[in-house]
ModelCIF file with pLDDT and N, C-alpha, C, O atoms, coordinates in Angstrom:
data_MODEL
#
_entry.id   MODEL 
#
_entity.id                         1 
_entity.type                       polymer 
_entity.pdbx_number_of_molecules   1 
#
_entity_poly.entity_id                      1 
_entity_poly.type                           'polypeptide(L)' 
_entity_poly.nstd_linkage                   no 
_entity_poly.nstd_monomer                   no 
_entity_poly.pdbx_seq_one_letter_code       
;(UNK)(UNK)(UNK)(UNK)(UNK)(UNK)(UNK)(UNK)(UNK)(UNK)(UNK)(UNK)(UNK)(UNK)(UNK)(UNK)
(UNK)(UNK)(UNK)(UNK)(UNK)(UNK)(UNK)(UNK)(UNK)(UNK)(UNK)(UNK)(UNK)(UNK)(UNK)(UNK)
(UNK)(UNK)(UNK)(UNK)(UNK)(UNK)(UNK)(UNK)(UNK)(UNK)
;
_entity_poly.pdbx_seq_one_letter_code_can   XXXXXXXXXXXXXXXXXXXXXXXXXXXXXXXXXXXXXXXXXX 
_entity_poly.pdbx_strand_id                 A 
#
loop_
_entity_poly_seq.entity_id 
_entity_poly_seq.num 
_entity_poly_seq.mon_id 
_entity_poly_seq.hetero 
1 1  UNK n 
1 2  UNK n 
1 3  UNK n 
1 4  UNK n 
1 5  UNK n 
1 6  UNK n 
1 7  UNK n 
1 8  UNK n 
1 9  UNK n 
1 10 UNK n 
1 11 UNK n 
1 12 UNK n 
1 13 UNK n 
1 14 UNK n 
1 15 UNK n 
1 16 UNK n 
1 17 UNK n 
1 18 UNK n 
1 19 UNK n 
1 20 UNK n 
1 21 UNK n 
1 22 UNK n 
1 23 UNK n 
1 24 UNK n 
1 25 UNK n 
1 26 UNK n 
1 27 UNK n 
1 28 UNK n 
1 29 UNK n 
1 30 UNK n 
1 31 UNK n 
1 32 UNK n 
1 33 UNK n 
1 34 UNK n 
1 35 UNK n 
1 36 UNK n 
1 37 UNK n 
1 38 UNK n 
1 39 UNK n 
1 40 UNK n 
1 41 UNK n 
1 42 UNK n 
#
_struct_asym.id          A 
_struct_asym.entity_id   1 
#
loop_
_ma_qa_metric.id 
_ma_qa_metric.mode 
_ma_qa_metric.name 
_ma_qa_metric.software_group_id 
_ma_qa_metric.type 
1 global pLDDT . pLDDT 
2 local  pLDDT . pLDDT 
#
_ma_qa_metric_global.metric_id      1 
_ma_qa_metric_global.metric_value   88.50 
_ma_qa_metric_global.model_id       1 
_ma_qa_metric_global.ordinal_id     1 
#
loop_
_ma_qa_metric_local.label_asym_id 
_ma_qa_metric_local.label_comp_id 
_ma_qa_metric_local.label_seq_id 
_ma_qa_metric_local.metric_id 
_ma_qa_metric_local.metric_value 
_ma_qa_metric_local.model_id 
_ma_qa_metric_local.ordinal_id 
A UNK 1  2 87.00 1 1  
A UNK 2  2 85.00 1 2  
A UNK 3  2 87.00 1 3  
A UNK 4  2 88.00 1 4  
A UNK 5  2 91.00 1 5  
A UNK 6  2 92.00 1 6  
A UNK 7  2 92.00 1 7  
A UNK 8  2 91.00 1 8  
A UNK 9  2 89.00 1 9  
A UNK 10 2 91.00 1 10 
A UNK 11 2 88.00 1 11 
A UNK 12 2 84.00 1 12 
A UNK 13 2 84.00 1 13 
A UNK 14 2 85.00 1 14 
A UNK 15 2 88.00 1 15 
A UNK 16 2 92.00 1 16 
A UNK 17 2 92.00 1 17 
A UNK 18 2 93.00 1 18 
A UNK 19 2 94.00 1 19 
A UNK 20 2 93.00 1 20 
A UNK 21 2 92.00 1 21 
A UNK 22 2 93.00 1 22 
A UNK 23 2 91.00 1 23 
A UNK 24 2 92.00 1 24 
A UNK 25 2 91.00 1 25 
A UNK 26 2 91.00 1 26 
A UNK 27 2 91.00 1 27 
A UNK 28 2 90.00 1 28 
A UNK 29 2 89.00 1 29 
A UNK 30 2 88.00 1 30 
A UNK 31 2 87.00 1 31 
A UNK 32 2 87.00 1 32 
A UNK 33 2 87.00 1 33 
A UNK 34 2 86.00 1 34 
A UNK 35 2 85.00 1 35 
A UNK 36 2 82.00 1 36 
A UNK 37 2 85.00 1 37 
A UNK 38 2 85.00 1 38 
A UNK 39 2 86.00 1 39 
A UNK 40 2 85.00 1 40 
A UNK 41 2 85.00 1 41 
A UNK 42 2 83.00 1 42 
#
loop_
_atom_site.group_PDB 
_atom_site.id 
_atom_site.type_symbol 
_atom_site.label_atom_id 
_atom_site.label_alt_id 
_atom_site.label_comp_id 
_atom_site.label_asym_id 
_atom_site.label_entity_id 
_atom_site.label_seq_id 
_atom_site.pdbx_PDB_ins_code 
_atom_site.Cartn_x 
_atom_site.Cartn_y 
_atom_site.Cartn_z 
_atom_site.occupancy 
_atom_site.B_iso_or_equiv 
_atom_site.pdbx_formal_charge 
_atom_site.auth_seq_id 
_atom_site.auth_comp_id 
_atom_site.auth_asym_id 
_atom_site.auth_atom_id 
_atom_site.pdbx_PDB_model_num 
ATOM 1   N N  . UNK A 1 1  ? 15.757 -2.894 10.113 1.00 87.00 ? 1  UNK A N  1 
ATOM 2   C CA . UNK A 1 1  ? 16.455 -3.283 11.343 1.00 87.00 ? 1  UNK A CA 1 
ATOM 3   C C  . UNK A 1 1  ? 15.890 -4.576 11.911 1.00 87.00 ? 1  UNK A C  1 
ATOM 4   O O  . UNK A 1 1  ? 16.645 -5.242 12.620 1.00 87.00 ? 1  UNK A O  1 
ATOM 5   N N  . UNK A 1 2  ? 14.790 -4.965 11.712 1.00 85.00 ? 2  UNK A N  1 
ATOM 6   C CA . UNK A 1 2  ? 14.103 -6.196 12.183 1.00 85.00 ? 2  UNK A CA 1 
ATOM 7   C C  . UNK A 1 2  ? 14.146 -6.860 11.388 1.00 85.00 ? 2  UNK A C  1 
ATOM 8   O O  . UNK A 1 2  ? 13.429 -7.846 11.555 1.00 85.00 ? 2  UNK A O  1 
ATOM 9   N N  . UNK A 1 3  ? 14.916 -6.820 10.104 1.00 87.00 ? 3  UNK A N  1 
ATOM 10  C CA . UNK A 1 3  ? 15.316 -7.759 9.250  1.00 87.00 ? 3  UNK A CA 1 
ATOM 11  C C  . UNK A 1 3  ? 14.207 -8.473 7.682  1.00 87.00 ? 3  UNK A C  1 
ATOM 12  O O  . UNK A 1 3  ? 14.231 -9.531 7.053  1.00 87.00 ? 3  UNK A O  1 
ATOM 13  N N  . UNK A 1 4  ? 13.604 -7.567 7.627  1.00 88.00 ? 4  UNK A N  1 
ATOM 14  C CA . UNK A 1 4  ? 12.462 -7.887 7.169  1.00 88.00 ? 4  UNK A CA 1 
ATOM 15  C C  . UNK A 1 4  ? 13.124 -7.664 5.315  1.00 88.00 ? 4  UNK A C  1 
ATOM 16  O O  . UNK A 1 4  ? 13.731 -6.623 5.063  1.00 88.00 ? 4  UNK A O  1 
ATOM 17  N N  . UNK A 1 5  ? 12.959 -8.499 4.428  1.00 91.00 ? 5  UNK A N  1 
ATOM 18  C CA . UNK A 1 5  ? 13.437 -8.097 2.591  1.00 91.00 ? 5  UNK A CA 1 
ATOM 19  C C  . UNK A 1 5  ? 12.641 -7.017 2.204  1.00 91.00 ? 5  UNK A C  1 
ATOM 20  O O  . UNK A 1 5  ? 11.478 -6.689 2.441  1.00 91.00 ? 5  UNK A O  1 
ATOM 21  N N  . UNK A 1 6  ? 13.492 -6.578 1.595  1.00 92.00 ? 6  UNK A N  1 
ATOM 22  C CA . UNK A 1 6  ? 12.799 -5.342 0.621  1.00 92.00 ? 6  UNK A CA 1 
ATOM 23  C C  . UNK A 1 6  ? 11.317 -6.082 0.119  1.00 92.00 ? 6  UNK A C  1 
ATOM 24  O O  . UNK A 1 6  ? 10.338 -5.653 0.729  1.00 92.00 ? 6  UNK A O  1 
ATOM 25  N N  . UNK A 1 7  ? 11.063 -7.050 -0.831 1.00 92.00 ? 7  UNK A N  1 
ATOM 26  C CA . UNK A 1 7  ? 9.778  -7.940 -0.511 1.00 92.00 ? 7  UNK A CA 1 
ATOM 27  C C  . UNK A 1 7  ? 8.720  -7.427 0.295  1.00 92.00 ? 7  UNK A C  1 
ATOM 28  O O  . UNK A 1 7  ? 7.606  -6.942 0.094  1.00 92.00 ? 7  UNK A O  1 
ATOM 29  N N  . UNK A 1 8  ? 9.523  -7.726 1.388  1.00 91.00 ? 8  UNK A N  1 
ATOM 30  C CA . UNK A 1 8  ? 8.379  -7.776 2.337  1.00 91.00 ? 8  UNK A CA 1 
ATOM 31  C C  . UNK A 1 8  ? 7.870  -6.284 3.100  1.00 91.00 ? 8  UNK A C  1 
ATOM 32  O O  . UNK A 1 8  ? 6.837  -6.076 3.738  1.00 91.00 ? 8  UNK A O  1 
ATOM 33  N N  . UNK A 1 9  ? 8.983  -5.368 2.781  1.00 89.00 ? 9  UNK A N  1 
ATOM 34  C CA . UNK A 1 9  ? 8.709  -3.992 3.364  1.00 89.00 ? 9  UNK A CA 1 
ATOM 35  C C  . UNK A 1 9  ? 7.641  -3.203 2.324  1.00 89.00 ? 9  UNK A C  1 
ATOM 36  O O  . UNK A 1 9  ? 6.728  -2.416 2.574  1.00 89.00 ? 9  UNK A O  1 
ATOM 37  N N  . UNK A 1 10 ? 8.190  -3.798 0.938  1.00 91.00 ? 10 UNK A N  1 
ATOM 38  C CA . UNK A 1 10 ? 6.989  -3.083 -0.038 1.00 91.00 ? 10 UNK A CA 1 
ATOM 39  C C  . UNK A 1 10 ? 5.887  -3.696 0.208  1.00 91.00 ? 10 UNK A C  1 
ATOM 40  O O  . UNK A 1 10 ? 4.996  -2.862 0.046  1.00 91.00 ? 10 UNK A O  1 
ATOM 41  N N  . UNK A 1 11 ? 5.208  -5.216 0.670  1.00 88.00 ? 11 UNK A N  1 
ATOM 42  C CA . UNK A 1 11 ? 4.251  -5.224 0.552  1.00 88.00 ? 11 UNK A CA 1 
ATOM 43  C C  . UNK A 1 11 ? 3.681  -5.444 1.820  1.00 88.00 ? 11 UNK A C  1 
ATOM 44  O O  . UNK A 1 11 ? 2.551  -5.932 1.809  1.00 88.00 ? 11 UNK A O  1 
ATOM 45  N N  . UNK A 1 12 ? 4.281  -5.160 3.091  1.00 84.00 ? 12 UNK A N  1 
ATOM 46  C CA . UNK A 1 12 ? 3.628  -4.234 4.447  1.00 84.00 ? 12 UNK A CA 1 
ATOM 47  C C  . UNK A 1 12 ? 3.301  -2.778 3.845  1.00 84.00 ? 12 UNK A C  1 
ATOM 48  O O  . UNK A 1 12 ? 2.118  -2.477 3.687  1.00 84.00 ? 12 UNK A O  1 
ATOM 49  N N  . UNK A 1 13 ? 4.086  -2.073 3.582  1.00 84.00 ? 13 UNK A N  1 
ATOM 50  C CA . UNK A 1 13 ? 3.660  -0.815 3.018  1.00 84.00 ? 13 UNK A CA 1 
ATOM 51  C C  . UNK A 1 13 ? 3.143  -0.395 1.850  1.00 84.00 ? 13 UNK A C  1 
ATOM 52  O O  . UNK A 1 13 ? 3.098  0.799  1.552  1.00 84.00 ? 13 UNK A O  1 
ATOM 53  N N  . UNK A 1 14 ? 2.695  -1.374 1.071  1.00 85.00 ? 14 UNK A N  1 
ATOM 54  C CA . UNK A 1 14 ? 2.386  -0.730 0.018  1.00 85.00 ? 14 UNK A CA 1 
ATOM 55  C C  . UNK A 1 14 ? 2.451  -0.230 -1.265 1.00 85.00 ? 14 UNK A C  1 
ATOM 56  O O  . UNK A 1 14 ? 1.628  0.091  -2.123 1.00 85.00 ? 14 UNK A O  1 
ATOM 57  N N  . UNK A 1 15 ? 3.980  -0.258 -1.138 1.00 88.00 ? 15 UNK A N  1 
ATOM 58  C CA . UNK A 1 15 ? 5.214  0.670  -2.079 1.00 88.00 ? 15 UNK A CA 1 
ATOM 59  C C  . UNK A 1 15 ? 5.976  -0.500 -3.049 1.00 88.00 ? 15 UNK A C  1 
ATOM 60  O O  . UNK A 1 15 ? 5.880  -1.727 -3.020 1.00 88.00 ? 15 UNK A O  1 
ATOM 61  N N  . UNK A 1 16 ? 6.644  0.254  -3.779 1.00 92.00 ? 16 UNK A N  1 
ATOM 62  C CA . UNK A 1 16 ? 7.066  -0.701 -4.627 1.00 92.00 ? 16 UNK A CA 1 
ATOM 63  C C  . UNK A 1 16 ? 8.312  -0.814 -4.518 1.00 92.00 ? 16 UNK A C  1 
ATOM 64  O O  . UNK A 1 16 ? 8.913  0.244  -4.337 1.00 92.00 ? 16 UNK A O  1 
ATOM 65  N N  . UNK A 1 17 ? 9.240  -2.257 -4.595 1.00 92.00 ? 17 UNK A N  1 
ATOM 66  C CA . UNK A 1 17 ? 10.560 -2.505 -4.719 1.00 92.00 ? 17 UNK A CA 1 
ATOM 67  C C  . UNK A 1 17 ? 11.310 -1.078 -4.762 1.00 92.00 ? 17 UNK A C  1 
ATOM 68  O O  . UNK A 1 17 ? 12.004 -0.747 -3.801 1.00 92.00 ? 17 UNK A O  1 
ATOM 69  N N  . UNK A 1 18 ? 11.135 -0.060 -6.119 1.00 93.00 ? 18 UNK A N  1 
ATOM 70  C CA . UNK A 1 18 ? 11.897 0.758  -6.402 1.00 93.00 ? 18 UNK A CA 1 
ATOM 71  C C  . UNK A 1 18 ? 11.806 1.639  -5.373 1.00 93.00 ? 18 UNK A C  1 
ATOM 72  O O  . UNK A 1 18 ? 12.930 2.010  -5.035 1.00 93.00 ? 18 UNK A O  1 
ATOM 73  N N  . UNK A 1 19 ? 10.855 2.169  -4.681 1.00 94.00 ? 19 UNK A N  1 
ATOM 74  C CA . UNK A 1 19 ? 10.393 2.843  -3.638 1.00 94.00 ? 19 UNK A CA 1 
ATOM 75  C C  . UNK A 1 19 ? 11.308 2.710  -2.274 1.00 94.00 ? 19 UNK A C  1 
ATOM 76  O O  . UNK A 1 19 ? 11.973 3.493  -1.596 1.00 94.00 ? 19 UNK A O  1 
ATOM 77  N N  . UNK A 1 20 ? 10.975 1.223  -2.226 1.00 93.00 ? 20 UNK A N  1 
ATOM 78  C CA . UNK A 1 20 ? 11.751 0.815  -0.755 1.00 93.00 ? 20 UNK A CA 1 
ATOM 79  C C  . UNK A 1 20 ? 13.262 0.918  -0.991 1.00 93.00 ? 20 UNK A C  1 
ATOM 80  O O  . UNK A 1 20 ? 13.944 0.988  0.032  1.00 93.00 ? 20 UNK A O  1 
ATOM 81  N N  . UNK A 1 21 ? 13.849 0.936  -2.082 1.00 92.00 ? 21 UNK A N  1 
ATOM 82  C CA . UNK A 1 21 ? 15.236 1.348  -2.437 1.00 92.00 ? 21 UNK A CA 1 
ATOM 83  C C  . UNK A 1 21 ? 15.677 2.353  -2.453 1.00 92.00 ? 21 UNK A C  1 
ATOM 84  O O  . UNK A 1 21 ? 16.781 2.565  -1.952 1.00 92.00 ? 21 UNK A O  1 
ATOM 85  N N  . UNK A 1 22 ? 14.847 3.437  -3.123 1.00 93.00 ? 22 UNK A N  1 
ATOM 86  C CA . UNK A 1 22 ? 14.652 4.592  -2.715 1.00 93.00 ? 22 UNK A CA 1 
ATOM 87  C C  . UNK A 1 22 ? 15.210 5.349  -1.082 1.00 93.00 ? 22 UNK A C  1 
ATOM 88  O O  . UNK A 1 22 ? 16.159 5.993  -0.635 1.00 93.00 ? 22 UNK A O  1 
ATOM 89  N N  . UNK A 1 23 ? 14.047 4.821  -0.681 1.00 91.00 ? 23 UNK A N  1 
ATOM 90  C CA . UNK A 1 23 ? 14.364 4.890  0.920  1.00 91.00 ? 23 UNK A CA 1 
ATOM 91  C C  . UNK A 1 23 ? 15.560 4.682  1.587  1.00 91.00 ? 23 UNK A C  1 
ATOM 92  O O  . UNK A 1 23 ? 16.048 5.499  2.367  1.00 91.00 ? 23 UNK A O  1 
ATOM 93  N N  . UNK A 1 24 ? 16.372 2.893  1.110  1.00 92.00 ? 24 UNK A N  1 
ATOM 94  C CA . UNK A 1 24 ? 17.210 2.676  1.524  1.00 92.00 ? 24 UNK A CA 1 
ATOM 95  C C  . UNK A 1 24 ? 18.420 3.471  1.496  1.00 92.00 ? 24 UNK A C  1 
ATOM 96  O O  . UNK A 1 24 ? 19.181 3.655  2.446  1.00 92.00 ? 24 UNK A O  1 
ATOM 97  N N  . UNK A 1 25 ? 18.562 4.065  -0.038 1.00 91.00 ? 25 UNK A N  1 
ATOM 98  C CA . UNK A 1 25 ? 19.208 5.282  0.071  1.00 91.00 ? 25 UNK A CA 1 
ATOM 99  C C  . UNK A 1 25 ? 19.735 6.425  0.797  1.00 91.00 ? 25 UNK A C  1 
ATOM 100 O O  . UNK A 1 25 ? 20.784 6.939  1.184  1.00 91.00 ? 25 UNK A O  1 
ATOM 101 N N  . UNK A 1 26 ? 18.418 6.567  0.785  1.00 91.00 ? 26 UNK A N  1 
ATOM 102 C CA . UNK A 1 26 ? 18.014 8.380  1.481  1.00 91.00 ? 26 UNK A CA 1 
ATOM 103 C C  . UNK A 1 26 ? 18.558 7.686  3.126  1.00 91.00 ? 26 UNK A C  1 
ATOM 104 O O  . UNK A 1 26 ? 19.366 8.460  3.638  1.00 91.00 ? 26 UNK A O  1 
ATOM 105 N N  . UNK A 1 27 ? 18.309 6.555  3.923  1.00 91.00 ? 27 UNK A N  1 
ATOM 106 C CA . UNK A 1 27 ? 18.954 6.234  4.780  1.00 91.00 ? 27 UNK A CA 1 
ATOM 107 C C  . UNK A 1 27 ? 20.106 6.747  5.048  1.00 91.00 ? 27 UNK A C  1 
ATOM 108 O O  . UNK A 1 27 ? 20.451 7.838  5.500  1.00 91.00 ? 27 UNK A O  1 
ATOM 109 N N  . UNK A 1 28 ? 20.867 5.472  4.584  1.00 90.00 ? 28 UNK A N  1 
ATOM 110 C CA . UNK A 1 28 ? 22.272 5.365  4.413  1.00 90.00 ? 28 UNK A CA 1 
ATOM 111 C C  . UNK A 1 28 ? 23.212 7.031  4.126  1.00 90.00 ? 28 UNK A C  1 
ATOM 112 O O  . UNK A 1 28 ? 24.236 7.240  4.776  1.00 90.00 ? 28 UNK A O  1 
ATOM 113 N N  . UNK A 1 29 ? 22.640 8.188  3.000  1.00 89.00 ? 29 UNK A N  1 
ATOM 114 C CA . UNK A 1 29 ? 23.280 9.053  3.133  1.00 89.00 ? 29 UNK A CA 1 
ATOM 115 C C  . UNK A 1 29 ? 22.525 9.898  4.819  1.00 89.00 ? 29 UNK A C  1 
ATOM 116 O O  . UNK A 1 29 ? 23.437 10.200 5.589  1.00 89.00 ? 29 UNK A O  1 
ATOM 117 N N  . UNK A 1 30 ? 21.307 10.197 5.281  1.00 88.00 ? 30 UNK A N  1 
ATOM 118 C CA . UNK A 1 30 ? 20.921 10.997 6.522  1.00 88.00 ? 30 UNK A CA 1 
ATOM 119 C C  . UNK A 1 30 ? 21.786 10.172 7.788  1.00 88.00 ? 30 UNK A C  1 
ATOM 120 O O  . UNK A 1 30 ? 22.175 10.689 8.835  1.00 88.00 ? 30 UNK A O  1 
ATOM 121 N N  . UNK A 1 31 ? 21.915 9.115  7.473  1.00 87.00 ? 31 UNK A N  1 
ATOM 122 C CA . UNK A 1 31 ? 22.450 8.161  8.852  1.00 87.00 ? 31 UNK A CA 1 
ATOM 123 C C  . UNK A 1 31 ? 23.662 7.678  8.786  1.00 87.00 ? 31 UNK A C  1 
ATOM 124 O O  . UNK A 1 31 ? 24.031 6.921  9.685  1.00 87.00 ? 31 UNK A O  1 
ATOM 125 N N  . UNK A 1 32 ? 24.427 7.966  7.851  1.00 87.00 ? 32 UNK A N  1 
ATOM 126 C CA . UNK A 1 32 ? 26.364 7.738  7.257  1.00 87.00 ? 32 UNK A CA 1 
ATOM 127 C C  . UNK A 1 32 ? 26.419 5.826  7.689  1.00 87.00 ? 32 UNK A C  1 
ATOM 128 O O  . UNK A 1 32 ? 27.276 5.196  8.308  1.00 87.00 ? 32 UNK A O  1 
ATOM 129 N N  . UNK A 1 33 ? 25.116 5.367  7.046  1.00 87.00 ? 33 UNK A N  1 
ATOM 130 C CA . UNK A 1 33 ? 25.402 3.798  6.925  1.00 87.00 ? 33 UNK A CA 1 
ATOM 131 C C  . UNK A 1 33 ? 26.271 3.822  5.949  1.00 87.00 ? 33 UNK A C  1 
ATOM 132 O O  . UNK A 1 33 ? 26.379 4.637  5.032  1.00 87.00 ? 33 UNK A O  1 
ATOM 133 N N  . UNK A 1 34 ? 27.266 2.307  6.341  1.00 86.00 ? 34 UNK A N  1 
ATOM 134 C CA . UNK A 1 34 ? 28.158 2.036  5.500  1.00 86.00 ? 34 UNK A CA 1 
ATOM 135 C C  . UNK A 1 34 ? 27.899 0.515  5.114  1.00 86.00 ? 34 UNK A C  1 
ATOM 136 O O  . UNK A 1 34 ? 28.353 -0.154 4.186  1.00 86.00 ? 34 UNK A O  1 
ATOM 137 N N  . UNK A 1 35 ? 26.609 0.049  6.609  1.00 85.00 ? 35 UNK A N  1 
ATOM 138 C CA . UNK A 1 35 ? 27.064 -1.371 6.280  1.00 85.00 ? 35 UNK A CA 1 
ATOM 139 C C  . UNK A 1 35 ? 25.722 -2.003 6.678  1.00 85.00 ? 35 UNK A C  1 
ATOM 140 O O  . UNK A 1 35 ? 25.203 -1.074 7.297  1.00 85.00 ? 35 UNK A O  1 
ATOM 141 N N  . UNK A 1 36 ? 24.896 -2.963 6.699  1.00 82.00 ? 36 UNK A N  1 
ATOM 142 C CA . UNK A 1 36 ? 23.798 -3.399 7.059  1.00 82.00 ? 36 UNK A CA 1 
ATOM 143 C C  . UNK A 1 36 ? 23.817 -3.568 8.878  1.00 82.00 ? 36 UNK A C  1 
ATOM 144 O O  . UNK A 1 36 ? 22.840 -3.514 9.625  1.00 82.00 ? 36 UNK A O  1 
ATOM 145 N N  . UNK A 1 37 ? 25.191 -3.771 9.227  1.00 85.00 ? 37 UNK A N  1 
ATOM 146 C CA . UNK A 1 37 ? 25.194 -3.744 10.595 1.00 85.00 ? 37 UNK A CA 1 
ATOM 147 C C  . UNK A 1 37 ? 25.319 -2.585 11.426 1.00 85.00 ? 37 UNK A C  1 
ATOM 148 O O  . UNK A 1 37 ? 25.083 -2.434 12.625 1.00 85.00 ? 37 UNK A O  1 
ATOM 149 N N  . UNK A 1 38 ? 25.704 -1.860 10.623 1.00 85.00 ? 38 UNK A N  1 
ATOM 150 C CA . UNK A 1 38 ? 25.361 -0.053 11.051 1.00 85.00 ? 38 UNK A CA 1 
ATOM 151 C C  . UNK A 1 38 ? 24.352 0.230  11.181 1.00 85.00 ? 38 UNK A C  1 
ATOM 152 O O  . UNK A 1 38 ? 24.083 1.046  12.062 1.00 85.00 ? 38 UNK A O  1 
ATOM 153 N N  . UNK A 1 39 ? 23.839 -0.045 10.770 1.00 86.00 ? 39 UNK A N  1 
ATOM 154 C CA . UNK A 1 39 ? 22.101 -0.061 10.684 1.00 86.00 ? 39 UNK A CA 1 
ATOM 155 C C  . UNK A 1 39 ? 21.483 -0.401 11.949 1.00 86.00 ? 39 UNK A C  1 
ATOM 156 O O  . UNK A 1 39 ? 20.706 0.271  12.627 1.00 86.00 ? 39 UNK A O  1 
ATOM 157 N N  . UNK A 1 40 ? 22.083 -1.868 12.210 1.00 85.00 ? 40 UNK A N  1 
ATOM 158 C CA . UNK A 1 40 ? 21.076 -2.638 13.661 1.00 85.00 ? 40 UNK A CA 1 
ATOM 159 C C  . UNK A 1 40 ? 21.904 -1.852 14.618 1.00 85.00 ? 40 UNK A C  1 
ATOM 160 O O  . UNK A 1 40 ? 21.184 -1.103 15.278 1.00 85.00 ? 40 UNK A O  1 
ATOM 161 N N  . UNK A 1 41 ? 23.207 -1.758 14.931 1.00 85.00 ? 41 UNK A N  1 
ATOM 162 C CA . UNK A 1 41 ? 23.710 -0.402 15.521 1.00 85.00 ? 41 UNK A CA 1 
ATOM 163 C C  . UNK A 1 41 ? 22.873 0.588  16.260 1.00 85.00 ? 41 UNK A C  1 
ATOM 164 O O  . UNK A 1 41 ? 22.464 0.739  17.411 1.00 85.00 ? 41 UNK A O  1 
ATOM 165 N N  . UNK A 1 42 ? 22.787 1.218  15.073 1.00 83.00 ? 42 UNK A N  1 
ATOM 166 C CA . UNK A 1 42 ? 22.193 2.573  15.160 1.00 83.00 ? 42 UNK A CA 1 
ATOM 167 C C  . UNK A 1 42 ? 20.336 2.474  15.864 1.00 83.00 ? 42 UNK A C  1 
ATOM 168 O O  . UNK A 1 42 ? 19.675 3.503  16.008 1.00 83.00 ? 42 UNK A O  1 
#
């Protein structure tokens, strides 16, 4: 939501590309994103 690249979220956290995609996932289906602006939305 603060706009930050996958890049940069894996290597604040730690995790790897596939990881943070992962996540992005699991988002989008718990939170019925459809769109990156659904996101800042929400």
């Amino acid at each position: 939501a603060k706009g930050l690249s996958v890049n940069d979220i894996a290597t604040l956290l730690s995790i790897s590309h596939k990881t943070v995609a992962t996540y992005q996932t699991r988002l989008k289906r718990k939170l019925n994103i459809q769109s990156p602006i659904d996101l800042v939305k929400i």
